[in-house]
Protein backbone atom coordinates (compact mmCIF):
# COMPACT_ATOMS: atom_id res chain seq x y z
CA UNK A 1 -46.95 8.62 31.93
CA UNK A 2 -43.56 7.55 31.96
CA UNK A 3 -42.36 6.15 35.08
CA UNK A 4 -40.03 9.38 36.43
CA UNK A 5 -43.11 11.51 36.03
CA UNK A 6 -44.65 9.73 38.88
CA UNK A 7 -41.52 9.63 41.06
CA UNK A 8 -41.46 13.17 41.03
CA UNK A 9 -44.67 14.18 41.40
CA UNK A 10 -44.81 11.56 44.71
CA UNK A 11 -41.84 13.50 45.84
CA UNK A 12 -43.70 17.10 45.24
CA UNK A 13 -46.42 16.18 47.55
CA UNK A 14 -46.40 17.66 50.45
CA UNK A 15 -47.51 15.74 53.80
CA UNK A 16 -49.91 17.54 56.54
CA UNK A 17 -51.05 16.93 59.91
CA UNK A 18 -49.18 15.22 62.99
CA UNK A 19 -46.77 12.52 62.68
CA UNK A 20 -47.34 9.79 65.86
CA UNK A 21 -43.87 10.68 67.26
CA UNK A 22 -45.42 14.31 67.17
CA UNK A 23 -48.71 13.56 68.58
CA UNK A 24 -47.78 11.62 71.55
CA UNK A 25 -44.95 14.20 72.16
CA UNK A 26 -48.33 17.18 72.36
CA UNK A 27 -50.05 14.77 74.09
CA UNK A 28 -47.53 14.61 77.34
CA UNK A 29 -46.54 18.28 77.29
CA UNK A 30 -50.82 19.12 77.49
CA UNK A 31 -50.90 16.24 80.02
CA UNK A 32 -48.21 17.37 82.01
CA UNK A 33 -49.40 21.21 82.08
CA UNK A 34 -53.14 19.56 82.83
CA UNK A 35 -51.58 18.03 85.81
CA UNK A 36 -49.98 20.94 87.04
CA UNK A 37 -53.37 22.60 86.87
CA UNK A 38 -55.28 20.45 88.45
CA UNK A 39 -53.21 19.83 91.26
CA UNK A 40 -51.80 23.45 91.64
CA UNK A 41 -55.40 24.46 90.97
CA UNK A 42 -57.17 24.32 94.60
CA UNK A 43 -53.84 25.82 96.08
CA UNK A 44 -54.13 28.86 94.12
CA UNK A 45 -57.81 29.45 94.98
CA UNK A 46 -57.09 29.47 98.39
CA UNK A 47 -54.01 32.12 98.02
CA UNK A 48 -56.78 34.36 96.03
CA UNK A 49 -59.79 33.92 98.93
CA UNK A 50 -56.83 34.73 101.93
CA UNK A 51 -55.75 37.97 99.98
CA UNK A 52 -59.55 38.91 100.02
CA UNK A 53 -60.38 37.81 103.39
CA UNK A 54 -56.86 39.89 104.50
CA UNK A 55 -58.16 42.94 102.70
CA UNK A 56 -62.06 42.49 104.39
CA UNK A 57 -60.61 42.02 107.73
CA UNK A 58 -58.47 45.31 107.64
CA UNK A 59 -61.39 46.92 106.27
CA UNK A 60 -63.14 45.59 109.28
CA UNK A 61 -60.90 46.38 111.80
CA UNK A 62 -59.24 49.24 113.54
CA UNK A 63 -57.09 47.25 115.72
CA UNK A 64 -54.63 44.32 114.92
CA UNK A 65 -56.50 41.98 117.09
CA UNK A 66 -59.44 42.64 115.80
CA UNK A 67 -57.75 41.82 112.27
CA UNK A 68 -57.03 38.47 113.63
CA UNK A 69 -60.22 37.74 114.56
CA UNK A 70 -62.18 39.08 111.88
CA UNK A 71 -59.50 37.11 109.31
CA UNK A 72 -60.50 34.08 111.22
CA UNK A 73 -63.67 34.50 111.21
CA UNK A 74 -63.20 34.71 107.36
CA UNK A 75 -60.83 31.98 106.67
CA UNK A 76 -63.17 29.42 108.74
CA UNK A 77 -66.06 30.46 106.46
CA UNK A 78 -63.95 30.36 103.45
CA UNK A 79 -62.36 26.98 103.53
CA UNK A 80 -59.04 28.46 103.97
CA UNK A 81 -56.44 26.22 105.85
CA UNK A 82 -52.98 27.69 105.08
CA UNK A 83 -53.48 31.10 107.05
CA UNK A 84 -54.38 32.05 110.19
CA UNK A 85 -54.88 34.84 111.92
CA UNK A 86 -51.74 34.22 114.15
CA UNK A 87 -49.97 33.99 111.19
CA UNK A 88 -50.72 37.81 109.89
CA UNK A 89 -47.70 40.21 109.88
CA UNK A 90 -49.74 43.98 111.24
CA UNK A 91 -48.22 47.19 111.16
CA UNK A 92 -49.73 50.73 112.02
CA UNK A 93 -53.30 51.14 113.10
CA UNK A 94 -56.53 52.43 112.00
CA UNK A 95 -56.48 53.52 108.25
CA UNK A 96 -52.98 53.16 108.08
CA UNK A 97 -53.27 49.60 108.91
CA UNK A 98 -51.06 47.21 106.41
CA UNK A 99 -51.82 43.71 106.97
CA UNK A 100 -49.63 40.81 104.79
CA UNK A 101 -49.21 37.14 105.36
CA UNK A 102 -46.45 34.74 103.63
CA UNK A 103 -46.53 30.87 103.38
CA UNK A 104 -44.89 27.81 101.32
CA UNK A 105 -47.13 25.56 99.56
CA UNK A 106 -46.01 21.81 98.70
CA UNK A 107 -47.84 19.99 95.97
CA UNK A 108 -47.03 16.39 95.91
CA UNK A 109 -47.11 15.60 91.71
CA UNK A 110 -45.39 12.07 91.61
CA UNK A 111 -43.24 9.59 93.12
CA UNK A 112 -40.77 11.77 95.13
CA UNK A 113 -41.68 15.15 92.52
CA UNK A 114 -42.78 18.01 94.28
CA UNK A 115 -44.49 21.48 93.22
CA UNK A 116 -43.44 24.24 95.86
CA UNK A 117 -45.06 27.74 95.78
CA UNK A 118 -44.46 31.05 97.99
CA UNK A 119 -47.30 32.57 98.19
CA UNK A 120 -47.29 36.18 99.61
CA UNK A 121 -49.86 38.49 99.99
CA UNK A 122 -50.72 41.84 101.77
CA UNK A 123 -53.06 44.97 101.90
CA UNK A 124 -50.85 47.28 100.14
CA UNK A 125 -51.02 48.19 96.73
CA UNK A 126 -47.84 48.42 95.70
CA UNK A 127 -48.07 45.37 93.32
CA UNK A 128 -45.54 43.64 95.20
CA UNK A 129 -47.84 40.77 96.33
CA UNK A 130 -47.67 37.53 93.84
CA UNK A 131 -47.94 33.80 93.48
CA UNK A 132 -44.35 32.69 92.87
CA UNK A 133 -42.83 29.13 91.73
């Protein structure tokens, strides 16, 4: 084999797999977005049990004290800290009851980095009620 045969088959090959630049570059971005989960994580659970506690205590109720209470009631049994029943925005009455609540969420990540979430979430079902960053 003459020696510019095996220069160019050397240069034919082709390389697979991750490079280390590229692997520690996968490794922060699933780090990073593991973070975010796990801190955002409990935060969103609790948005998700106050819409269904919101939606049982209207169900519940005819009256928007009675809302309030009932939603306490709820959020006491449910571990839910953000919401309160004071904090429910009530209009009509009866069946035509719609009940909604809004709130900020801060997530401390690191050093002086912050996660910050509106959460808003009511009775209708309009499909206007979401988790946004």
């Amino acid at each position: 084999m003459r020696r510019s045969d095996s220069i160019s088959l050397r240069s034919d090959e082709r390389h697979r797999g991750f490079s280390l630049l590229g692997f520690l570059c996968t490794l922060i971005v699933i780090g990073t977005a593991g973070m975010l989960a796990l801190r955002a994580g409990p935060s969103i659970i609790e948005f998700w049990a106050a819409k269904k506690a919101i939606v049982a205590a209207a169900a519940m109720a005819d009256a928007p004290e009675e809302v309030r209470a009932s939603f306490d009631k709820l959020a006491a049994a449910g571990f839910i800290d953000s919401v309160t029943g004071k904090d429910l925005e009530i209009s009509g009455r009866g069946k035509d009851m719609q009940v909604s609540f809004s709130y900020q969420k801060r997530i401390p990540l690191v050093g002086p980095a912050s996660l910050v979430i509106d959460y808003r979430g009511s009775t209708a079902n309009d499909g206007s009620e979401k988790a946004a960053n």
